[in-house]
C-alpha atoms as a PDB file:
ATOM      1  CA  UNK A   1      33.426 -12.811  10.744  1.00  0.00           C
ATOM      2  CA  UNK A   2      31.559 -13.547   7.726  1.00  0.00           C
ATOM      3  CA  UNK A   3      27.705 -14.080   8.885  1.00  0.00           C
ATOM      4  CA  UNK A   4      25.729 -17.092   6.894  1.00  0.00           C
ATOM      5  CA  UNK A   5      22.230 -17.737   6.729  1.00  0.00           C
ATOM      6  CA  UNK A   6      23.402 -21.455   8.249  1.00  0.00           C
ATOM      7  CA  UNK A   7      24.883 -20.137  11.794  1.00  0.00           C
ATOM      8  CA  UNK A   8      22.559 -20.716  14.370  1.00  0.00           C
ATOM      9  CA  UNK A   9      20.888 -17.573  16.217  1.00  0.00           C
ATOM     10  CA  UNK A  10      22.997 -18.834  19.551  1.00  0.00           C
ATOM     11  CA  UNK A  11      26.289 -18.718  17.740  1.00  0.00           C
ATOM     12  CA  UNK A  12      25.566 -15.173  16.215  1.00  0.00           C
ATOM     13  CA  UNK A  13      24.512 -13.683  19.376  1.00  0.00           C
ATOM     14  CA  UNK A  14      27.746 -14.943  21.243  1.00  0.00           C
ATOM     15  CA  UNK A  15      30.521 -13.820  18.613  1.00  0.00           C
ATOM     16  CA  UNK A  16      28.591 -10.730  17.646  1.00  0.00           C
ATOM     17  CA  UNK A  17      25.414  -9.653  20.722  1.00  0.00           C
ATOM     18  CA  UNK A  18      25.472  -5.658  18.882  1.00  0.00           C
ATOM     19  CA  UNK A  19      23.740  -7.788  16.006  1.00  0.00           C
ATOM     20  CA  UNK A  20      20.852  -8.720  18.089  1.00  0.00           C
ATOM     21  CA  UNK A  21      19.450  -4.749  16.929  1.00  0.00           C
ATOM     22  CA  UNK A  22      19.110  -5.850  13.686  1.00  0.00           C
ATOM     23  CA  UNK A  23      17.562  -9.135  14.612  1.00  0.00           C
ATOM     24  CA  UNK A  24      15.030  -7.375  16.285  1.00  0.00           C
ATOM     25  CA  UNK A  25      14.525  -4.712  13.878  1.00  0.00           C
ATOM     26  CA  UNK A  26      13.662  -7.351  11.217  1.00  0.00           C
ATOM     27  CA  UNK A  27      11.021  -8.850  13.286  1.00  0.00           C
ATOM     28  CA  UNK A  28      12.846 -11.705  15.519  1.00  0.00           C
ATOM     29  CA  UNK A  29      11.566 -10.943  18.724  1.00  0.00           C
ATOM     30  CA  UNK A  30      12.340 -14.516  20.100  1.00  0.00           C
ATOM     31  CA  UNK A  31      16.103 -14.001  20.525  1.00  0.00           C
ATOM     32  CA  UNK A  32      15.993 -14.934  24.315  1.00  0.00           C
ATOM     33  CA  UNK A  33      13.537 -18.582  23.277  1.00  0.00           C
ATOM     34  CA  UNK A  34      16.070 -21.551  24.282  1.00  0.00           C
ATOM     35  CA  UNK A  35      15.000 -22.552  20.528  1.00  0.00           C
ATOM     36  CA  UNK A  36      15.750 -19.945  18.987  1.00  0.00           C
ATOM     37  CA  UNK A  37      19.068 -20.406  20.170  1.00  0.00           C
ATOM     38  CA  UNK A  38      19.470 -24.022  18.275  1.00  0.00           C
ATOM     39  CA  UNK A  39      17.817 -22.530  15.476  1.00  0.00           C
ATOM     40  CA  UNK A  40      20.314 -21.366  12.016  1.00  0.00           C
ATOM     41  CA  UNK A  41      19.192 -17.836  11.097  1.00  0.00           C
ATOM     42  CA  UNK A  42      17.606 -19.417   7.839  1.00  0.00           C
ATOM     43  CA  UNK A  43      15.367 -21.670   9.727  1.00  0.00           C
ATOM     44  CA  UNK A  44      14.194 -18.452  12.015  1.00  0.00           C
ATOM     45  CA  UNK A  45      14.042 -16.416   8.894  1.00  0.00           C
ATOM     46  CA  UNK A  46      11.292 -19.310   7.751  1.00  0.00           C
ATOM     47  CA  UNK A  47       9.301 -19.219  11.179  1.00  0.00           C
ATOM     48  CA  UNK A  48       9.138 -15.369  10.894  1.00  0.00           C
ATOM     49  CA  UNK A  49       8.740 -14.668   7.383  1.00  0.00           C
ATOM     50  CA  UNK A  50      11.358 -12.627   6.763  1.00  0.00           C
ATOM     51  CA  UNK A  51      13.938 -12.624   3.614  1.00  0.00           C
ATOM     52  CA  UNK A  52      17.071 -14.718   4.476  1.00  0.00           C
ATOM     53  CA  UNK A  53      19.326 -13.079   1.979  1.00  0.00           C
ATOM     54  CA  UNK A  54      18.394  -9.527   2.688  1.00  0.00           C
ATOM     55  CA  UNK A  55      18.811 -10.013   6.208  1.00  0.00           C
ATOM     56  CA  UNK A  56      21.836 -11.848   5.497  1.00  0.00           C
ATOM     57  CA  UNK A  57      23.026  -9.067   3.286  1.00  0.00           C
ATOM     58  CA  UNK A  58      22.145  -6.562   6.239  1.00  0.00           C
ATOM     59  CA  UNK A  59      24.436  -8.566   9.168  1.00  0.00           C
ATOM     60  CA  UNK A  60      27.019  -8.273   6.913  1.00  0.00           C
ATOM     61  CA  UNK A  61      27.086  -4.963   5.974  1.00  0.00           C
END
């Protein structure tokens, strides 16, 4: 499963949960928010201040 910055945080968490580490490493501490769950990783990226791509780049890898 390639992982975009337009799948929403829900999604993610469902089809790949051993991701959530590096969610929270980053700074996402809201992974268990209902609206977080609605939420594409770019848009929580925004909210949090954190670098989409790298992030991105680091799910992938």
């Amino acid at each position: 499963m390639e992982i975009t910055k337009n799948i929403k945080i829900g999604e993610l968490l469902e089809m790949a949960p051993e991701k959530a580490e590096l969610l929270l490493e980053a700074g996402m501490h809201c992974l268990g928010c209902p609206a977080s769950q609605a939420e594409t990783l770019e848009e929580a990226c925004e909210v949090h201040g954190i670098n989409v791509d790298e992030l991105v780049e680091r799910l992938n890898a």
